[in-house]
C-alpha atoms as a PDB file:
ATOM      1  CA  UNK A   1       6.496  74.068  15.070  1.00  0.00           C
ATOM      2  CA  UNK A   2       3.869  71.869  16.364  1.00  0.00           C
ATOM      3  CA  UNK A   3       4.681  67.943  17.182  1.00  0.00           C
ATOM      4  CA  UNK A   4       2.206  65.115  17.009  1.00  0.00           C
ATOM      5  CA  UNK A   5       2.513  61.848  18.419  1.00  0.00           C
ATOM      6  CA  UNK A   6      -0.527  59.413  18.201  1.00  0.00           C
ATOM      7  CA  UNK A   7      -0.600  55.925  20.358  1.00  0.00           C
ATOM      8  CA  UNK A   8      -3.454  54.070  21.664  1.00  0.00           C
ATOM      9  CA  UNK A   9      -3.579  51.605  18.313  1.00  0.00           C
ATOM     10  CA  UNK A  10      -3.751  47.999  18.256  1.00  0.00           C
ATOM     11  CA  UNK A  11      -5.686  44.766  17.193  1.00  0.00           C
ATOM     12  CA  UNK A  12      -9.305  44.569  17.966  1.00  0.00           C
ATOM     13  CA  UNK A  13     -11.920  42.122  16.765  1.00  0.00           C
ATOM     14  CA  UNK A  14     -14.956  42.995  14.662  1.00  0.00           C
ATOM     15  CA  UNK A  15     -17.498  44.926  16.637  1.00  0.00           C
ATOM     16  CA  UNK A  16     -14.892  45.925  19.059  1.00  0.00           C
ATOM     17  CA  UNK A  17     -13.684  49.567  19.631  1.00  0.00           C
ATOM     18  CA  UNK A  18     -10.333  51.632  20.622  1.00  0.00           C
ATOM     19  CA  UNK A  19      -9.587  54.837  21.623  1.00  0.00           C
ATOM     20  CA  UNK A  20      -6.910  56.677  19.740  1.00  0.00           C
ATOM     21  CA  UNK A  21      -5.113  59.538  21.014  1.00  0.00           C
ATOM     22  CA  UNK A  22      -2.986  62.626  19.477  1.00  0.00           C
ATOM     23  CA  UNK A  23      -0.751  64.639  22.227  1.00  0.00           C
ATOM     24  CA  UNK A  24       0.247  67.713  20.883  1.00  0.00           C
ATOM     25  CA  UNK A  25       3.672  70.231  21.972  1.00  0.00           C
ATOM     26  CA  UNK A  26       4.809  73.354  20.731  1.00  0.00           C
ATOM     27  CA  UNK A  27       3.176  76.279  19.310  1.00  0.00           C
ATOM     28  CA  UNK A  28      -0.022  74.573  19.305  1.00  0.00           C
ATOM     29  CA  UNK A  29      -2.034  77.960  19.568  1.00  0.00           C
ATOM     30  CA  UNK A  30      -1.295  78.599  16.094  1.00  0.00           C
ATOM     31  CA  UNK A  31      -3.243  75.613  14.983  1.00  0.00           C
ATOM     32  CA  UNK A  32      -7.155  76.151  14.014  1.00  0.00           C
ATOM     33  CA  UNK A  33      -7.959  72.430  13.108  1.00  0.00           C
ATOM     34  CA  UNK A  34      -6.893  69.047  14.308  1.00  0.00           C
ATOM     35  CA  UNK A  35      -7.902  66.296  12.164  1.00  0.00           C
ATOM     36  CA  UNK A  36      -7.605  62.159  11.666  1.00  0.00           C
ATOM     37  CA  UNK A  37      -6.599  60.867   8.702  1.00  0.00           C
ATOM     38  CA  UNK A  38      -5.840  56.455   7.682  1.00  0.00           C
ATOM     39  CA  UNK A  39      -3.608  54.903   5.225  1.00  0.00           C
ATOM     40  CA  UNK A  40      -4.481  50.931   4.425  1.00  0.00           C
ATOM     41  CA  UNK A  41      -1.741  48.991   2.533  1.00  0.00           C
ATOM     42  CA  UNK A  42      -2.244  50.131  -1.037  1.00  0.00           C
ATOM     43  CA  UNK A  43      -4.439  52.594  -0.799  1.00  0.00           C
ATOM     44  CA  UNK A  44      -4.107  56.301  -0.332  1.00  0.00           C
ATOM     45  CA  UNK A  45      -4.523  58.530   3.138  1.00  0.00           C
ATOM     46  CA  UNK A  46      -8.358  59.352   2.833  1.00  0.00           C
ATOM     47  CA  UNK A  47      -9.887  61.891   5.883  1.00  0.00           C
ATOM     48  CA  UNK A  48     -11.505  60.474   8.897  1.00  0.00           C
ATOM     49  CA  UNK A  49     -12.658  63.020  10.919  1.00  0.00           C
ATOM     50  CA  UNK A  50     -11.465  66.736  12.203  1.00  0.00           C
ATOM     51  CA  UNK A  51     -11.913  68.921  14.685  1.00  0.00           C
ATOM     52  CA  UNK A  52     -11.456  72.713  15.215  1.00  0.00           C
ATOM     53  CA  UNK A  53      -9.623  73.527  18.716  1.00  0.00           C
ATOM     54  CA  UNK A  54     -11.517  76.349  19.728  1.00  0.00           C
ATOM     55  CA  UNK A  55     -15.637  75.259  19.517  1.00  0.00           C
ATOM     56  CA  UNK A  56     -14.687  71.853  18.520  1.00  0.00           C
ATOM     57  CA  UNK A  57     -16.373  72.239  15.473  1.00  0.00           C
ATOM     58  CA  UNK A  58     -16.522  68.213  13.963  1.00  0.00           C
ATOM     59  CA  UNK A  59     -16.548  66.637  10.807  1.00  0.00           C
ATOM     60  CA  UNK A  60     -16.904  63.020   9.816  1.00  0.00           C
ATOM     61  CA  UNK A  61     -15.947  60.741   6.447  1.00  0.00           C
ATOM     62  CA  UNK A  62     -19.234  59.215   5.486  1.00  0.00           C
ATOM     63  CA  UNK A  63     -17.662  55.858   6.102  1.00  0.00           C
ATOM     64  CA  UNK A  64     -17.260  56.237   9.598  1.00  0.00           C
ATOM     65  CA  UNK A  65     -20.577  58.596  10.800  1.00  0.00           C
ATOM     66  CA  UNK A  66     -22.037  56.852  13.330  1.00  0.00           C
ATOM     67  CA  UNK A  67     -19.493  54.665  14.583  1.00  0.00           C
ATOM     68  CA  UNK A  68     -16.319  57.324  15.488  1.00  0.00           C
ATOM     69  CA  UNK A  69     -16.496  60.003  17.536  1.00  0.00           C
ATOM     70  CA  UNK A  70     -13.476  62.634  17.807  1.00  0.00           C
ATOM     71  CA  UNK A  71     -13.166  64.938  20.499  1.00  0.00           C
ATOM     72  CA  UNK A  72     -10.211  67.506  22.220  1.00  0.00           C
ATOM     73  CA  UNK A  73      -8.831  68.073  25.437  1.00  0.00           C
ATOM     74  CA  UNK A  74      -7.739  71.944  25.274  1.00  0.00           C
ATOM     75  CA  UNK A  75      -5.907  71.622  28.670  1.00  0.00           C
ATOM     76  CA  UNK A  76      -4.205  68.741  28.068  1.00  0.00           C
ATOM     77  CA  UNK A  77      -3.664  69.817  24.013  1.00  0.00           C
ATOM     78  CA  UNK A  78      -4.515  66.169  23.121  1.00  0.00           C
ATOM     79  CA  UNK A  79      -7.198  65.150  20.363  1.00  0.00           C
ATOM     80  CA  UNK A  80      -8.967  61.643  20.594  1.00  0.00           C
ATOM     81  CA  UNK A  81     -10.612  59.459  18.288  1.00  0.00           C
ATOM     82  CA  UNK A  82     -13.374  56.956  19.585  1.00  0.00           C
ATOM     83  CA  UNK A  83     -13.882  54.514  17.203  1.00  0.00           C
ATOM     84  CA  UNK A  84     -16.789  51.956  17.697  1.00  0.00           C
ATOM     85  CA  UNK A  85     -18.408  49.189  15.830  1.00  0.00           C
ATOM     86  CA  UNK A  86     -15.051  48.406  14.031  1.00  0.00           C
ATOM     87  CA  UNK A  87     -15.013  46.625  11.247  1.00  0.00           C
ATOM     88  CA  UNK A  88     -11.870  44.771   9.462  1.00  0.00           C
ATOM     89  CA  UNK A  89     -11.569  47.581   6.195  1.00  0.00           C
ATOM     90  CA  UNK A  90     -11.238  50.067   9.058  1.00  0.00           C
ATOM     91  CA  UNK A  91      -7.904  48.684   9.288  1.00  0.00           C
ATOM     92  CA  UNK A  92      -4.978  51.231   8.355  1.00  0.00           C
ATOM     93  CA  UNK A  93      -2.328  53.105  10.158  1.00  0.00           C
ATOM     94  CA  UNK A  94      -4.372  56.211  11.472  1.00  0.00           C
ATOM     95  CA  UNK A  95      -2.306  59.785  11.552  1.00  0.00           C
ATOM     96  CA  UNK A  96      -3.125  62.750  13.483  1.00  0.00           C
ATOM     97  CA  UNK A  97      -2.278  66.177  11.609  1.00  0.00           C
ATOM     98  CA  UNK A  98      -3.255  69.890  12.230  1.00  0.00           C
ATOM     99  CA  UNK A  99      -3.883  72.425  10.158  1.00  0.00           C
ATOM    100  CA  UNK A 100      -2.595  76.387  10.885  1.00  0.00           C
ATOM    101  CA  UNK A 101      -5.513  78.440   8.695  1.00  0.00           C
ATOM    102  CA  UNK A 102      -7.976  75.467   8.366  1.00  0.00           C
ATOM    103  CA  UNK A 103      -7.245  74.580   4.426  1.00  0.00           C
ATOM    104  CA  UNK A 104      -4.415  72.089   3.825  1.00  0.00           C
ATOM    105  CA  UNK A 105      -2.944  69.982   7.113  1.00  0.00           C
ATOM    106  CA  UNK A 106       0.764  71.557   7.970  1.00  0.00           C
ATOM    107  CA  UNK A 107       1.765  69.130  10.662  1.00  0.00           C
ATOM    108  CA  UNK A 108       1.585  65.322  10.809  1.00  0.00           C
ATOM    109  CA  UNK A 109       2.396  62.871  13.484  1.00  0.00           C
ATOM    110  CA  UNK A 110       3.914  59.093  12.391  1.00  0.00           C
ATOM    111  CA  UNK A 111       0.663  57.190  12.967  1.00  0.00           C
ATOM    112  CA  UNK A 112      -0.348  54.035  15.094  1.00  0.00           C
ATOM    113  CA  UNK A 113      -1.352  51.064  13.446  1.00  0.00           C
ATOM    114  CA  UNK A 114      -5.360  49.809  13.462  1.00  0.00           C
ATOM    115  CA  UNK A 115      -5.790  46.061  13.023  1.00  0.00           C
ATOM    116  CA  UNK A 116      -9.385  44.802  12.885  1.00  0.00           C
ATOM    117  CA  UNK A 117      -9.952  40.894  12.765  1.00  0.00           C
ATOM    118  CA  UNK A 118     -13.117  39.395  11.382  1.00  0.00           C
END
């Protein structure tokens, strides 16, 4: 089993940027891809961004190219997520989740909570 626990959230204004972090334990080896994904209220989880562990590999929602940046500490098993240029409909609770073979994501952490003001 692999655990996930994300922090590093808040309430930024428009324009403004945060770092979020996802510190991985347990049998992290078996995991191929890390990725980020957001939930707003009423709306479903939609992908943010992904990256493999080994190569760091990176992919990106169209919505947030540009302006987030995700990256992976192999030592310290934790995956970040620099977002930039934030705007208020990136506000959501963001999850961090890894995937064993690369397809569907097998292990989710509880979120933090993004709150962009305009």
């Amino acid at each position: 089993q692999v655990q996930l626990v994300e922090s590093g959230g808040g309430l930024v204004q428009a324009g403004g940027s945060l770092r979020l972090s996802c510190a991985a334990s347990g049998r992290t080896s078996s995991t191929y891809r890390m990725g980020w994904f957001r939930q707003a209220p009423g709306n479903e989880r939609e992908f943010v961004a992904s990256i493999t562990w080994s190569g760091g590999r990176t992919g990106y929602a169209d919505s947030v190219k540009g302006r987030f940046t995700v990256s992976r500490d192999n030592a310290k098993n934790t995956v970040y997520l620099q977002m930039h240029s934030l705007k208020p409909e990136d506000t959501a609770v963001y999850f961090c989740a890894g995937s064993i073979f690369g397809g569907q994501y097998d292990y989710w952490g509880r979120g933090t909570q993004v709150t962009v003001s305009s």
